[in-house]
N, C-alpha and C. Protein backbone atom coordinates (compact mmCIF):
# COMPACT_ATOMS: atom_id res chain seq x y z
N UNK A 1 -13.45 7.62 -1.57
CA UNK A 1 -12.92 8.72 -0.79
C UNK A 1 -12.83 9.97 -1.67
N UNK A 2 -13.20 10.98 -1.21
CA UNK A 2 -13.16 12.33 -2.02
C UNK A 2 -12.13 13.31 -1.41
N UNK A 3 -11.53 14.18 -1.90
CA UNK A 3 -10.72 15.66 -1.96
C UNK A 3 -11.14 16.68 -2.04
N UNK A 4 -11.44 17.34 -0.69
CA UNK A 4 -12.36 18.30 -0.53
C UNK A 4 -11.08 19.57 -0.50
N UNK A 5 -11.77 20.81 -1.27
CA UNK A 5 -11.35 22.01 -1.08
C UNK A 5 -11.24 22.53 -0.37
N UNK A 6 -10.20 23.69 0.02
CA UNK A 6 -10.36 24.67 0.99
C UNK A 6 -10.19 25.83 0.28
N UNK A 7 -10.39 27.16 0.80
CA UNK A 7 -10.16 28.36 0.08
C UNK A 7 -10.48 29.00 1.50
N UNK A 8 -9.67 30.40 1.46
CA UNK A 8 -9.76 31.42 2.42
C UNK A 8 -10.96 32.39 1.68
N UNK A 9 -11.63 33.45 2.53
CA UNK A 9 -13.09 34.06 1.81
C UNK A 9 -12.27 34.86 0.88
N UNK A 10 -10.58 35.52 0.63
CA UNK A 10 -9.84 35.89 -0.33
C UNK A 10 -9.60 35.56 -2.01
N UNK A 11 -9.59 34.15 -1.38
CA UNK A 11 -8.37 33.38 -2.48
C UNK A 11 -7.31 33.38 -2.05
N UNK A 12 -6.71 33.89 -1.10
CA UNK A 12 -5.13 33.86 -1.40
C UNK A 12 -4.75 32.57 -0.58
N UNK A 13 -5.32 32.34 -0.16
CA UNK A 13 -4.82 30.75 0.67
C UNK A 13 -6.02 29.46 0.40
N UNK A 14 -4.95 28.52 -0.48
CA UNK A 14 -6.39 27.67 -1.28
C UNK A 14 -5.44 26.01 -0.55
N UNK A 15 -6.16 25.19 -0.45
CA UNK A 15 -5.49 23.71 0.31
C UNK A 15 -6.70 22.62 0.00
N UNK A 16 -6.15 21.54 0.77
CA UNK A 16 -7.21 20.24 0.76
C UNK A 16 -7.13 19.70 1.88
N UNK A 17 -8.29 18.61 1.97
CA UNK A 17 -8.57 17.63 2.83
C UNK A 17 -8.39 16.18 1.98
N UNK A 18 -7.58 15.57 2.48
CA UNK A 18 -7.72 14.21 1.05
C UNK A 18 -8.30 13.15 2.03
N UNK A 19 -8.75 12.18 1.35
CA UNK A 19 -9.27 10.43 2.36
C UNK A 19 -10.33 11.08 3.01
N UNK A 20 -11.18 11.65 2.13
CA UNK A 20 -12.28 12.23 3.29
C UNK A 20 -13.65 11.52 2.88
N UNK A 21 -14.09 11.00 3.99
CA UNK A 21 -15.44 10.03 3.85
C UNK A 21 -16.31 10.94 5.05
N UNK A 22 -18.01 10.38 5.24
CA UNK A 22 -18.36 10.72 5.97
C UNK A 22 -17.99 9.83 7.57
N UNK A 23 -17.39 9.21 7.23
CA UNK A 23 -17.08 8.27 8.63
C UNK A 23 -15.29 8.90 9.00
N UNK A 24 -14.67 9.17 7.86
CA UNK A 24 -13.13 9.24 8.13
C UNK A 24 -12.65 10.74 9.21
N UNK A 25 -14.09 11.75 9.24
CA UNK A 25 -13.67 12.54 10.58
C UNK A 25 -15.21 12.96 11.38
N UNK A 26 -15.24 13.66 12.10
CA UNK A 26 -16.24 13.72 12.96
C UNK A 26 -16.73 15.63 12.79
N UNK A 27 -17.85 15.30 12.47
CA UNK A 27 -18.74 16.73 11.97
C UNK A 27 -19.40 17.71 13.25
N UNK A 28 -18.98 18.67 13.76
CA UNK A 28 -19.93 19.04 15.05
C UNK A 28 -20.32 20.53 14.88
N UNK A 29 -20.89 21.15 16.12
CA UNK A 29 -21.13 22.12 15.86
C UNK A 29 -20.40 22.99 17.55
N UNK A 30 -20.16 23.73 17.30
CA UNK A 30 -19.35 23.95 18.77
C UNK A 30 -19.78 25.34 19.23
N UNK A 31 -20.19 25.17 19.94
CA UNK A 31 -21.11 26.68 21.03
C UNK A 31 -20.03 27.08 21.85
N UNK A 32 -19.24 27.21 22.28
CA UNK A 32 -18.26 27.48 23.18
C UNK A 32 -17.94 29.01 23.28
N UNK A 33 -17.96 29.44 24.15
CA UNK A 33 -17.04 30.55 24.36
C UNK A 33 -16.07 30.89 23.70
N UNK A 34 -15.41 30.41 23.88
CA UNK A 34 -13.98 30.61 23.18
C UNK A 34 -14.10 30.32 21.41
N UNK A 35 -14.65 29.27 20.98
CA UNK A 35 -14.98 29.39 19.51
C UNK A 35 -15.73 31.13 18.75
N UNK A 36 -16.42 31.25 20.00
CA UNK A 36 -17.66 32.60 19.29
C UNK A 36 -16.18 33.89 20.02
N UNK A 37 -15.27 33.71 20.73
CA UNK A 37 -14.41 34.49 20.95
C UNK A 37 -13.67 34.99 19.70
N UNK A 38 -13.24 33.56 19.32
CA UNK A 38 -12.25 33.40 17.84
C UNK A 38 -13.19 34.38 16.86
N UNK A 39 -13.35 33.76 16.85
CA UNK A 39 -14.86 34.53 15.59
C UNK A 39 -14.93 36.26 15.77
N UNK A 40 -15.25 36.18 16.71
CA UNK A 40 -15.48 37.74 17.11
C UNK A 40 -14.17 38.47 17.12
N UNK A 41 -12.88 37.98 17.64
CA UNK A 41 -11.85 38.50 17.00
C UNK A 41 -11.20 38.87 16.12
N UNK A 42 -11.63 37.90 15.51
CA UNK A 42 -11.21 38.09 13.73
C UNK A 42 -12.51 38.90 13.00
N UNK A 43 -13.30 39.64 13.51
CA UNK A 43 -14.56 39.97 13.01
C UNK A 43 -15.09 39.95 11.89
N UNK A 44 -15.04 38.38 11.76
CA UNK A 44 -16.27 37.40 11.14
C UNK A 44 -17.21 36.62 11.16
N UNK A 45 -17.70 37.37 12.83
CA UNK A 45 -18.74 36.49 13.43
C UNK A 45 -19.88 36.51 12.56
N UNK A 46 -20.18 37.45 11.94
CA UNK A 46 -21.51 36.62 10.82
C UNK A 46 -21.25 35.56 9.99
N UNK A 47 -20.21 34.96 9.41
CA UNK A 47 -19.92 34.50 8.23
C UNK A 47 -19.75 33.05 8.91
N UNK A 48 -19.26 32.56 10.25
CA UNK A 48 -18.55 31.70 11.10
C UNK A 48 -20.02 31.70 12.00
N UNK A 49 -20.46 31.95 12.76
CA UNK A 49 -21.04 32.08 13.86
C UNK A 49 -22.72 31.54 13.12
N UNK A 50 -23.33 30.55 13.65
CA UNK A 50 -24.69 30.44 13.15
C UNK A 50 -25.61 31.48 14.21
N UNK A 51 -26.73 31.44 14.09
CA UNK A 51 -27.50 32.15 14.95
C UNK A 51 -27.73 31.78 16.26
N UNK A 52 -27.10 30.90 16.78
CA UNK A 52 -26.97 30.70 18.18
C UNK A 52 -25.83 30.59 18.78
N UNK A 53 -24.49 30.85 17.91
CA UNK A 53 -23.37 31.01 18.51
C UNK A 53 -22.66 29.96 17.91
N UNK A 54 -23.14 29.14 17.13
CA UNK A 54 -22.33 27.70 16.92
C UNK A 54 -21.24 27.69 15.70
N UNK A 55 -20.32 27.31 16.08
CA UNK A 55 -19.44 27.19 14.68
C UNK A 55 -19.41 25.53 14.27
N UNK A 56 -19.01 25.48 12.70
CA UNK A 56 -18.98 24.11 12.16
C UNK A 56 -17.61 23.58 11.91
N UNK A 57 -17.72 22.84 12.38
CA UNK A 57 -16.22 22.06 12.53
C UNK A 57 -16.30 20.60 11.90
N UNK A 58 -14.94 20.48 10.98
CA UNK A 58 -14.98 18.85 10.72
C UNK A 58 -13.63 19.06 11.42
N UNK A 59 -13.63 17.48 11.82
CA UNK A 59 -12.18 16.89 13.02
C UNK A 59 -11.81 16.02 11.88
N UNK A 60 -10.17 16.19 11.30
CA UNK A 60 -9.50 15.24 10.83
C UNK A 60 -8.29 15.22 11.15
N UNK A 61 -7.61 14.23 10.79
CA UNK A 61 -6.01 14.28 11.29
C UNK A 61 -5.13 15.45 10.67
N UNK A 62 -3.95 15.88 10.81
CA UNK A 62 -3.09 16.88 10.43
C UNK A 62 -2.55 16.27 8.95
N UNK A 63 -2.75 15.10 8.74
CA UNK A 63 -1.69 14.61 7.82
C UNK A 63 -2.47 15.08 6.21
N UNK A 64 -4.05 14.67 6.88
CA UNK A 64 -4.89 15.00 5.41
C UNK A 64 -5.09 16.11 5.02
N UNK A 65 -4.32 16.85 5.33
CA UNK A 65 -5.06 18.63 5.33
C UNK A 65 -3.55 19.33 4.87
N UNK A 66 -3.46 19.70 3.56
CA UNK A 66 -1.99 20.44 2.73
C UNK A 66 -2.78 21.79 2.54
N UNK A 67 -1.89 22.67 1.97
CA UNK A 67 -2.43 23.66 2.46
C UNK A 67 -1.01 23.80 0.50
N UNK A 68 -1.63 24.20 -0.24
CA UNK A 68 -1.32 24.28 -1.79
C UNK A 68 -0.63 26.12 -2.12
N UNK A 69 -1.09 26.99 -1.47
CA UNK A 69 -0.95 28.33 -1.51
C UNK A 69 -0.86 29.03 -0.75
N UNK A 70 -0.23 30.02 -0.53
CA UNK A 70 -0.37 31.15 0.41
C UNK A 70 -0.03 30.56 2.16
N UNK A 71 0.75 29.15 2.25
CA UNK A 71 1.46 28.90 4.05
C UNK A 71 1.75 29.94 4.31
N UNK A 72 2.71 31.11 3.47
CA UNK A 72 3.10 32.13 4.65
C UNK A 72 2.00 33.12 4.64
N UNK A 73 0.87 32.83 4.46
CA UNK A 73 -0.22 33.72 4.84
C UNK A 73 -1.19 32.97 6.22
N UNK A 74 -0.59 31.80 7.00
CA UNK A 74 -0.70 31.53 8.07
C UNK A 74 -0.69 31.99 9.26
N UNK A 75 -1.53 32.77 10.06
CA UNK A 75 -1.45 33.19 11.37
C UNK A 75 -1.71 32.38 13.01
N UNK A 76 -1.50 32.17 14.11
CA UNK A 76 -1.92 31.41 14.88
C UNK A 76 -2.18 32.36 16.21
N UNK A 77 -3.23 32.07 16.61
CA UNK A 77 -3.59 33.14 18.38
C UNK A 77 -4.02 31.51 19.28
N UNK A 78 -3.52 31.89 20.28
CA UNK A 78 -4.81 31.51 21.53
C UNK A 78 -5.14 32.32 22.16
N UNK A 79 -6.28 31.55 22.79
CA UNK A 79 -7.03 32.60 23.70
C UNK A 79 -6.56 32.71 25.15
N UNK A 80 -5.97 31.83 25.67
CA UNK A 80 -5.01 32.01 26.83
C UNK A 80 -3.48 30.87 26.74
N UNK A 81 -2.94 31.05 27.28
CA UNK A 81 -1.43 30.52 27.53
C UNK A 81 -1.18 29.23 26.82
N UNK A 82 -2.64 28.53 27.75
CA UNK A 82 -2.30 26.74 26.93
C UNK A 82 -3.44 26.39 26.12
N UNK A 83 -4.00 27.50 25.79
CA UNK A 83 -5.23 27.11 24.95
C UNK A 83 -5.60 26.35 23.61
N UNK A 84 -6.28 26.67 22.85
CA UNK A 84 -6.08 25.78 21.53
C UNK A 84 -5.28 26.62 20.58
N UNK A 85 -4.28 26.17 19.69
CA UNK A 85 -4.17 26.70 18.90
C UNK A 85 -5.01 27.02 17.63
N UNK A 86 -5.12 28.43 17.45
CA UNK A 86 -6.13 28.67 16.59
C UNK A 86 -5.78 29.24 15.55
N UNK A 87 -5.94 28.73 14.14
CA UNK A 87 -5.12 29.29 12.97
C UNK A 87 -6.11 30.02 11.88
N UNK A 88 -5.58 30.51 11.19
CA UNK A 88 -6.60 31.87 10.43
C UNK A 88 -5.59 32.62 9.40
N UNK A 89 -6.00 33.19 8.34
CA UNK A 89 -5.04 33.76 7.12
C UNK A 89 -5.13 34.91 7.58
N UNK A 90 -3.88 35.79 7.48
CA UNK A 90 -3.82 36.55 7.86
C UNK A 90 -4.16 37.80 6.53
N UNK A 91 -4.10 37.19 5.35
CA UNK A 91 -4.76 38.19 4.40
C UNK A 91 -6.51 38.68 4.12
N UNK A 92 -7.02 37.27 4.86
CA UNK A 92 -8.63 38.52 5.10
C UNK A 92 -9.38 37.43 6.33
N UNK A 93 -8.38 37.53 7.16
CA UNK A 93 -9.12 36.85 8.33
C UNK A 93 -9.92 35.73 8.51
N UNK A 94 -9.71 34.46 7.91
CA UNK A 94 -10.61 33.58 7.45
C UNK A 94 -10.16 32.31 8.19
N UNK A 95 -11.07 31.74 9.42
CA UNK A 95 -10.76 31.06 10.23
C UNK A 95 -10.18 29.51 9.59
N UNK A 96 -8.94 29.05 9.82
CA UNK A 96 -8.67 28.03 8.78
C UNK A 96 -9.16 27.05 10.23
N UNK A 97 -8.78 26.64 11.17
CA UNK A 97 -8.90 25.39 11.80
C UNK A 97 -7.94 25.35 13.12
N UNK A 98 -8.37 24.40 14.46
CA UNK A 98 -7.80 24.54 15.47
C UNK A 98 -7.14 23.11 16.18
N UNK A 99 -5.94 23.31 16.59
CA UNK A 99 -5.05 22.02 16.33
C UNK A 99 -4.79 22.16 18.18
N UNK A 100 -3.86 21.13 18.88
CA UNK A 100 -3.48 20.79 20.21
C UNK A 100 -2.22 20.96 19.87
N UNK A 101 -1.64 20.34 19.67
CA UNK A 101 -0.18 20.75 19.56
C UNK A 101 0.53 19.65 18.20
N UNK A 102 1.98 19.70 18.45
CA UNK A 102 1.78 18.68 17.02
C UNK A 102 2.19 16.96 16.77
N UNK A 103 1.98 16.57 18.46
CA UNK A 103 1.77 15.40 18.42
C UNK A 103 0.47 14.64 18.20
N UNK A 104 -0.25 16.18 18.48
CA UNK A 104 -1.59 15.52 18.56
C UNK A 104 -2.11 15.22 17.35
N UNK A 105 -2.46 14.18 16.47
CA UNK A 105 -2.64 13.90 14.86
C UNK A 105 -4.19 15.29 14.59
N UNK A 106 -4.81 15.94 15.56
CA UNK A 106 -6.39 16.04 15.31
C UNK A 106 -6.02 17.39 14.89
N UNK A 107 -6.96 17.83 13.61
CA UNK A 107 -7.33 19.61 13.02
C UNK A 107 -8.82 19.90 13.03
N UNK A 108 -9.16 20.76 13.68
CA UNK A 108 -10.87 20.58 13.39
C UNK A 108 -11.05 21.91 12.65
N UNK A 109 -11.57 21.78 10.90
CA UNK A 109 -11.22 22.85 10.02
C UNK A 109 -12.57 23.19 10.38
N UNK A 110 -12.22 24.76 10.31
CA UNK A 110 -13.58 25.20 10.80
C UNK A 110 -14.34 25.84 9.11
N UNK A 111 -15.66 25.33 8.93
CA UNK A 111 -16.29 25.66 7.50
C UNK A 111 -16.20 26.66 6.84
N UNK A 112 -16.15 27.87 7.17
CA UNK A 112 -15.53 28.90 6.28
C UNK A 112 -14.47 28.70 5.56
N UNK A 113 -13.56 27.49 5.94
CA UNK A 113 -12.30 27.25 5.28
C UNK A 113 -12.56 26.41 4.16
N UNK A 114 -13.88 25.94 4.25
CA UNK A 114 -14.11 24.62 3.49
C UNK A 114 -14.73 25.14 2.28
N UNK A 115 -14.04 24.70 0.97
CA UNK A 115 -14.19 25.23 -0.45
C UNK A 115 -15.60 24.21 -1.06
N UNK A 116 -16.68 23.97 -0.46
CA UNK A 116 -17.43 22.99 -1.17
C UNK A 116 -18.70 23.41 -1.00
N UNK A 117 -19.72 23.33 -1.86
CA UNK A 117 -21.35 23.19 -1.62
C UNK A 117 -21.84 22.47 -1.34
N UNK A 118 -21.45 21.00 -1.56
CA UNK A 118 -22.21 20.29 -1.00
C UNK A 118 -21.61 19.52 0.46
N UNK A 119 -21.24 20.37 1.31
CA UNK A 119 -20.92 19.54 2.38
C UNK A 119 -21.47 18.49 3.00
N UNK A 120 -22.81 18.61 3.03
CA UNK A 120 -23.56 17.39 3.77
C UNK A 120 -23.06 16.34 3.25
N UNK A 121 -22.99 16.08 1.57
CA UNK A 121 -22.95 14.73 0.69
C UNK A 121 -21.13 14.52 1.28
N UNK A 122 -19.98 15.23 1.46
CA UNK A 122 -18.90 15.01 1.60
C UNK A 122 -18.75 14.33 2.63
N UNK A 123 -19.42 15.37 3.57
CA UNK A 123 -18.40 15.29 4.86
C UNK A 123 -19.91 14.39 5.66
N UNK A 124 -21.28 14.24 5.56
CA UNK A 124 -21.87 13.52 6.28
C UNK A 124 -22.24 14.56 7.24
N UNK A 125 -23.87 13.86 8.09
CA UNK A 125 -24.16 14.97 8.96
C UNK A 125 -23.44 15.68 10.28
N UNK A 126 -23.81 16.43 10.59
CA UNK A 126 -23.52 17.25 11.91
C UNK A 126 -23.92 15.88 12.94
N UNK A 127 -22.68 15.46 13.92
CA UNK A 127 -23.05 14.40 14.59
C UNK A 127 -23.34 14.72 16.11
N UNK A 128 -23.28 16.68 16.25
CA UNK A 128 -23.46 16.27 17.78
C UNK A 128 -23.59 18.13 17.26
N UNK A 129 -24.12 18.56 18.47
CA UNK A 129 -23.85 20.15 18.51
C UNK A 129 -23.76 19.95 20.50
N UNK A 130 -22.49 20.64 20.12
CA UNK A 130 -21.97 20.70 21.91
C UNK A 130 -21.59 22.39 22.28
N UNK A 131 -21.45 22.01 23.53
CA UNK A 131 -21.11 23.81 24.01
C UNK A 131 -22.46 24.66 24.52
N UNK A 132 -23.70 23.69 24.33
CA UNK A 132 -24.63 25.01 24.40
C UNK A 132 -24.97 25.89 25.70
N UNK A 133 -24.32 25.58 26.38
CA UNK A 133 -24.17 25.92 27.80
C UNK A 133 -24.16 27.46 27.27
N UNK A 134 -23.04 27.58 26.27
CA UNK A 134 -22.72 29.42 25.55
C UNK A 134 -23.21 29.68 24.73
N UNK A 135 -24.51 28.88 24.30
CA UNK A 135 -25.20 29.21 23.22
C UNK A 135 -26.28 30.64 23.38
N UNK A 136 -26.32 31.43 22.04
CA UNK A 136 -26.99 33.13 22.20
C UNK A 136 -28.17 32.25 22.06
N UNK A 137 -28.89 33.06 23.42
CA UNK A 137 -30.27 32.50 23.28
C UNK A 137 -30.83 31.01 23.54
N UNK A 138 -32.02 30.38 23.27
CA UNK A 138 -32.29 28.95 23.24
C UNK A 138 -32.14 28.60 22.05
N UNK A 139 -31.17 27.06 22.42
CA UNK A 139 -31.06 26.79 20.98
C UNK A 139 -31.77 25.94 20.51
N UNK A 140 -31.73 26.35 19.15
CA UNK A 140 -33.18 25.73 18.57
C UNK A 140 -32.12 24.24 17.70
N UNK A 141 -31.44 23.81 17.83
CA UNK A 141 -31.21 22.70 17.21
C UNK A 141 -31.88 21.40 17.48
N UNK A 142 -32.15 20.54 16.67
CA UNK A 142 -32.79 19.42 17.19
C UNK A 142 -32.33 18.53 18.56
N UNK A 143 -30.66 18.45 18.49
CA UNK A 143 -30.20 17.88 19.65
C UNK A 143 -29.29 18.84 19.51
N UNK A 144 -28.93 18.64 21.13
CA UNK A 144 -27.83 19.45 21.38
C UNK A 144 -27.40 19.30 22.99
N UNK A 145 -25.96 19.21 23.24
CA UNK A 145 -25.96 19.04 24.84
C UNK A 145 -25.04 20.32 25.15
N UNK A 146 -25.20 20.51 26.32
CA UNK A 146 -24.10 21.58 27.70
C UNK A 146 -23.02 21.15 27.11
N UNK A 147 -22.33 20.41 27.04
CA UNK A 147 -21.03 19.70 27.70
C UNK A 147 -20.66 18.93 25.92
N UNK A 148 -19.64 18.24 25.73
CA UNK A 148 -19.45 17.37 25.23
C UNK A 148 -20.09 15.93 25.64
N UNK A 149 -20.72 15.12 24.91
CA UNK A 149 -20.83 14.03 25.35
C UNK A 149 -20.33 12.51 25.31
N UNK A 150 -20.52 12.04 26.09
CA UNK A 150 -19.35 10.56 26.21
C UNK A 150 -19.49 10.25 24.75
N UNK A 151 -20.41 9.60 23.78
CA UNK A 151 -20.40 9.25 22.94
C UNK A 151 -19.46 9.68 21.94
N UNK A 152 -19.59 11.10 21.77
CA UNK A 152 -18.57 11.79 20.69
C UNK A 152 -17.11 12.07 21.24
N UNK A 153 -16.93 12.28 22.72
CA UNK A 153 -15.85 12.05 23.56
C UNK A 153 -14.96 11.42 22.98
N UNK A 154 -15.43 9.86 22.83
CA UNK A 154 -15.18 8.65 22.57
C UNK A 154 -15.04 8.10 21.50
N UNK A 155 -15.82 8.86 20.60
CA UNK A 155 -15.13 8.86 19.29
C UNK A 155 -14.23 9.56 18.89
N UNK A 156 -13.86 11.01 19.01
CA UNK A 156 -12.91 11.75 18.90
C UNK A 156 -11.55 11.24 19.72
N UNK A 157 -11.72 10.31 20.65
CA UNK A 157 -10.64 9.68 21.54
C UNK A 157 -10.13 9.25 20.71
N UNK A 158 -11.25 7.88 20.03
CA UNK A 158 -10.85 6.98 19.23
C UNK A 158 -10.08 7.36 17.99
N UNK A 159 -10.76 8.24 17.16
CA UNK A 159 -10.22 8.29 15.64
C UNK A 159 -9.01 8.97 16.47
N UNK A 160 -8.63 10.18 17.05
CA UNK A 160 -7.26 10.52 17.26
C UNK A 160 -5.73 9.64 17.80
N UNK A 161 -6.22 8.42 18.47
CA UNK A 161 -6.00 7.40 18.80
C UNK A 161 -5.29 6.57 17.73
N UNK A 162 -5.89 6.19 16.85
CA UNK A 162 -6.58 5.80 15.22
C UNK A 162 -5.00 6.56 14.59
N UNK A 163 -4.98 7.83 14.21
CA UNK A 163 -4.54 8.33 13.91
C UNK A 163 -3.21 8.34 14.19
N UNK A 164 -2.98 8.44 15.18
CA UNK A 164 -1.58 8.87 16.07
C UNK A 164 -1.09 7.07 16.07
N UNK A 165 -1.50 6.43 16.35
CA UNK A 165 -0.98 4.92 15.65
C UNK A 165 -0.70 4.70 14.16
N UNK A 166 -1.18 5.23 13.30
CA UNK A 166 -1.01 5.41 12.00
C UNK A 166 0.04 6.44 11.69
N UNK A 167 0.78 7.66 12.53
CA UNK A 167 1.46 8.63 12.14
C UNK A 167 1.01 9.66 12.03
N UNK A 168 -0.50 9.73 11.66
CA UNK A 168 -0.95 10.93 10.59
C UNK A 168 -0.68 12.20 11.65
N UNK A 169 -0.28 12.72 12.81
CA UNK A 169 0.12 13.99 12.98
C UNK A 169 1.03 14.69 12.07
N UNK A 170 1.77 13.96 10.75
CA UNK A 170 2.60 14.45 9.88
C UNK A 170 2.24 13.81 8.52
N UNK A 171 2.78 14.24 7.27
CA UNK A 171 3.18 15.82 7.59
C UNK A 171 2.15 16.92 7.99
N UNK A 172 2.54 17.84 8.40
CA UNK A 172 1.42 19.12 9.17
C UNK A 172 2.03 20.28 8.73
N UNK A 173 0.94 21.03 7.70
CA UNK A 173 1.64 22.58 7.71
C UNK A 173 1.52 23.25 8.81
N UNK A 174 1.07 22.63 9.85
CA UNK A 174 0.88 23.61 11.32
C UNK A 174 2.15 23.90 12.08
N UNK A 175 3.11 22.77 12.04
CA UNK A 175 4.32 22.40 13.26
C UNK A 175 5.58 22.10 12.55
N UNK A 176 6.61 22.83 12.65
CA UNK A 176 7.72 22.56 11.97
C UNK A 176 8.32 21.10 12.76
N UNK A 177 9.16 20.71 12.23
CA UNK A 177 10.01 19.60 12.17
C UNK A 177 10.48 19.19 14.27
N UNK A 178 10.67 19.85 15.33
CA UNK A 178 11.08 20.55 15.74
C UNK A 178 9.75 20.08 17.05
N UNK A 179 8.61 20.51 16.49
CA UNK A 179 7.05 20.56 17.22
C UNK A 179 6.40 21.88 17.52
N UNK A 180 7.37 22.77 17.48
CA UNK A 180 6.69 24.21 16.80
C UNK A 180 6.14 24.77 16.44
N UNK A 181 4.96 25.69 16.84
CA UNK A 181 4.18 26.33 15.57
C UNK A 181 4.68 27.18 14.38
N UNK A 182 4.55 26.61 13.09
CA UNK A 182 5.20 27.39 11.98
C UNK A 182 5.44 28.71 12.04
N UNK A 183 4.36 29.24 13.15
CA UNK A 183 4.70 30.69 13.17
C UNK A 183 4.27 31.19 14.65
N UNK A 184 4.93 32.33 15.25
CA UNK A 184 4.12 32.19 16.62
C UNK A 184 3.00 32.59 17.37
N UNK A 185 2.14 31.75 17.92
CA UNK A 185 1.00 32.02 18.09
C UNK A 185 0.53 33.54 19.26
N UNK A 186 0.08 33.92 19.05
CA UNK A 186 -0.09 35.36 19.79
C UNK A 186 -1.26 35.03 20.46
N UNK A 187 -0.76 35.44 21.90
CA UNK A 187 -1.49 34.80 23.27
C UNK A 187 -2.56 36.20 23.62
N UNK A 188 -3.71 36.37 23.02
CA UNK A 188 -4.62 37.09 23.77
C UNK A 188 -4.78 37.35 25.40
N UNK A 189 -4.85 36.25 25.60
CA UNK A 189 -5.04 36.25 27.16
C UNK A 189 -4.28 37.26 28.28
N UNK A 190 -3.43 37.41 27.86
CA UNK A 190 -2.13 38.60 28.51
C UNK A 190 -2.40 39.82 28.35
């Protein structure tokens, strides 16, 4: 198992992923609306955004993911009322990762957050690219579906499942004691 880095594109907010195998979370690529929203809000859609709209996401539980520097440089938005929570440093806008709430054990850190070069060898391949329904243009990925598909559905069921039987929604620098977001999330949608 390896201990993967995080770093904001700053420095000022540096953390980890610990117990990380290529099997221990799920690698995707996410076309969505609302992901290329995030992005474009924080205007770092070049840096986040591949050329068809896709962002890279690893899914792990809340418990493996500490956050070493700069928590109160933590910000949180959604994009409407009950949407995802979406977290990001507020010292140079650097998308950290997007959580459900804080029972839910799952963080899917989005790669700009991720301090490593060799991701493929860490974290294992891209296991699905979903969303392309909102993808710019045709996408040229080898596979790719509209929708989420049952398969990865079903795995993401599972490991969160997995997880939340094990505890790992805690500890979470996301959710105080309480179930709270550490800080409050600012609702675009309004």
């Amino acid at each position: 198992m390896s201990t993967i880095s995080l770093k904001c594109q700053c420095g000022e907010v540096t953390g980890s992923v610990s117990n990380v195998t290529p099997s221990s979370g799920l690698r995707v690529i996410c076309c969505c609306s609302d992901c290329q929203a995030f992005a474009n809000h924080l205007n770092c859609k070049d840096s986040v955004l591949d050329e068809f709209g896709g962002t890279e996401i690893f899914q792990v539980s809340q418990s493996q993911l500490t956050i070493k520097r700069g928590v109160d440089k933590l910000s949180c938005l959604r994009l409407s009322e009950k949407g995802l929570l979406r977290w990001y440093t507020s010292c140079c806008n650097t998308p950290v990762g997007n959580t459900i709430n804080a029972k839910m054990p799952f963080v899917g850190v989005i790669h700009t957050f991720i301090n490593e070069v060799h991701r493929d060898q860490l974290l294992g391949p891209v296991c699905a690219v979903v969303q392309t329904q909102h993808a710019k243009g045709v996408p040229g990925y080898a596979e790719h579906h509209s929708k989420f598909p049952l398969r990865i559905t079903l795995s993401i069921v599972r490991k969160m499942a997995m997880w939340k039987m094990r505890g790992m929604q805690s500890p979470t620098v996301f959710f105080a004691d309480d179930g709270r977001p550490v800080v409050r999330p600012v609702v675009l949608g309004n």
